[in-house]
C-alpha atoms as a PDB file:
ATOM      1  CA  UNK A   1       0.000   0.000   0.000  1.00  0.00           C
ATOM      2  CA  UNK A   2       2.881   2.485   0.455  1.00  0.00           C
ATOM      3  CA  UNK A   3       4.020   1.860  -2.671  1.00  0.00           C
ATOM      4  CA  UNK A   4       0.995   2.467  -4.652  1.00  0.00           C
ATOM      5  CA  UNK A   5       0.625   5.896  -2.688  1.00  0.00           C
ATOM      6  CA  UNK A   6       3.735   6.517  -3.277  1.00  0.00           C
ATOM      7  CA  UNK A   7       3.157   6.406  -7.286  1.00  0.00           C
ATOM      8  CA  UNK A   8       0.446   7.982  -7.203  1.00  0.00           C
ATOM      9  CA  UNK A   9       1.660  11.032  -5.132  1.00  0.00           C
ATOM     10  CA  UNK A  10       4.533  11.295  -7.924  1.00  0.00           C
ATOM     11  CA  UNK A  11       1.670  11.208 -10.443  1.00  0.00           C
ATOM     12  CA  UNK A  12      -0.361  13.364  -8.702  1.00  0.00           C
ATOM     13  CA  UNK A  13       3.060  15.711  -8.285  1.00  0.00           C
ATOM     14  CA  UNK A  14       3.280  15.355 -12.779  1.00  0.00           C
ATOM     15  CA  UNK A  15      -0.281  16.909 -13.200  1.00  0.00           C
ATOM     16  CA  UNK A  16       0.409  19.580 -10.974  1.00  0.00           C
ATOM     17  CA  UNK A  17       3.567  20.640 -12.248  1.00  0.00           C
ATOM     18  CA  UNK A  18       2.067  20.276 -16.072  1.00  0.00           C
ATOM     19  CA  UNK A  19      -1.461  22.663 -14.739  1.00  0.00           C
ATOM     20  CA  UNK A  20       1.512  25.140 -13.632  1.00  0.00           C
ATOM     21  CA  UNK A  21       3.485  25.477 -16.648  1.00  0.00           C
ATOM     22  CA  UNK A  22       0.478  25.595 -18.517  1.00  0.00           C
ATOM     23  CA  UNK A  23      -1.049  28.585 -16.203  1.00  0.00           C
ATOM     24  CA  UNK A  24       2.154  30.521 -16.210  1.00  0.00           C
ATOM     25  CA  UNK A  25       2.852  29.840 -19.795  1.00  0.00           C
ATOM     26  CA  UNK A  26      -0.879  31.574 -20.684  1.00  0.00           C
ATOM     27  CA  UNK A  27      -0.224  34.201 -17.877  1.00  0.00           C
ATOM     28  CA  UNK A  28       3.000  35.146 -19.847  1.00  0.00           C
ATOM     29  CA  UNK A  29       1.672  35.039 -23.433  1.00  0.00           C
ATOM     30  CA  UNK A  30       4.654  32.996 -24.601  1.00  0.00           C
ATOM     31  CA  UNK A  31       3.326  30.726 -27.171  1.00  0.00           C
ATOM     32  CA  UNK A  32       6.105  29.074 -27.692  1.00  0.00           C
ATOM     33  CA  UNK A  33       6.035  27.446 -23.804  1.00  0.00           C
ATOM     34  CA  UNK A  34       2.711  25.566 -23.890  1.00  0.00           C
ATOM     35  CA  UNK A  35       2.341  22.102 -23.443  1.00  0.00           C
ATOM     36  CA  UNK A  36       0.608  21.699 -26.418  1.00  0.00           C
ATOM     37  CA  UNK A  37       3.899  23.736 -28.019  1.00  0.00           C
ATOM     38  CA  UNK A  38       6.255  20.976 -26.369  1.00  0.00           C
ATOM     39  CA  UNK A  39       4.558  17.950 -27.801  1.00  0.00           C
ATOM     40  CA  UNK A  40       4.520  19.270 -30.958  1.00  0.00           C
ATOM     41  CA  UNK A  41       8.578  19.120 -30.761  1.00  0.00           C
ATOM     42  CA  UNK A  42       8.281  15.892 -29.465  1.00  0.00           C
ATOM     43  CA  UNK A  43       6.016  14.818 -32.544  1.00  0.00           C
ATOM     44  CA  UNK A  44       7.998  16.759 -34.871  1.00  0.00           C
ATOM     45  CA  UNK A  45      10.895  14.392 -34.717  1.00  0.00           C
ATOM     46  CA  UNK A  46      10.372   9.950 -35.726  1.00  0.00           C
ATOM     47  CA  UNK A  47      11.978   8.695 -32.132  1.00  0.00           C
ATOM     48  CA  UNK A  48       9.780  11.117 -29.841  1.00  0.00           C
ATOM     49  CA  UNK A  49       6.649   9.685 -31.774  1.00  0.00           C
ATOM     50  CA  UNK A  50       7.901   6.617 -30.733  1.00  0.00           C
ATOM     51  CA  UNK A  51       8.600   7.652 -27.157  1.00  0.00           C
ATOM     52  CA  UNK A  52       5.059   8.971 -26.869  1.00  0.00           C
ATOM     53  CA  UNK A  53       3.543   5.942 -28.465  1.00  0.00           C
ATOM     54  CA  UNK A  54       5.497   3.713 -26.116  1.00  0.00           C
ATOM     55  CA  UNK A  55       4.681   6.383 -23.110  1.00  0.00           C
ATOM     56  CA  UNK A  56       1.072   6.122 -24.001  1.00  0.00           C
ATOM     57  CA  UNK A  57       0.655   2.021 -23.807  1.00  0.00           C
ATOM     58  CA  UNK A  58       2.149   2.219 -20.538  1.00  0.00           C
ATOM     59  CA  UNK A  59      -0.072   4.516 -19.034  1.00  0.00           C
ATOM     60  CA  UNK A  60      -2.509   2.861 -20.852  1.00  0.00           C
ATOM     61  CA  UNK A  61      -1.687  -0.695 -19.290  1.00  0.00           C
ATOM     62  CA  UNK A  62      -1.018   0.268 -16.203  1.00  0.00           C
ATOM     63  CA  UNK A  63      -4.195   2.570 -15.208  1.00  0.00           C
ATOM     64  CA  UNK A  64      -6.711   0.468 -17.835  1.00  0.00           C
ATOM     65  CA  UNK A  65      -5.655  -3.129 -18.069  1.00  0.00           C
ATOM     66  CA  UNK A  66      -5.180  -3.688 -14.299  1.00  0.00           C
END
């Protein structure tokens, strides 16, 4: 049981840091700083599309299949 809080406090850490950098990156007007901006440069390139496929099915496993 301490284990599985312990994820889920790190996870729970992930979508609060994302919610921040995208409320500071609206609050500056940098459009270059979103999220959405950073996984387009991910995309952009063959081996990040693979990283976010791969990131994806484990999320996906982990959270749906169990």
């Amino acid at each position: 049981m301490v284990v599985q809080a312990a994820i889920l406090s790190g996870y729970a850490a992930l979508v609060v840091l994302a919610v921040t950098l995208a409320l500071h990156a609206r609050g500056t007007g940098r459009a270059g700083s979103t999220p959405t901006a950073y996984l387009a440069t991910v995309m952009s390139h063959p081996l990040g599309r693979w990283l976010v496929l791969l990131l994806w099915m484990w999320v996906g496993w982990h959270f749906f299949v169990r």
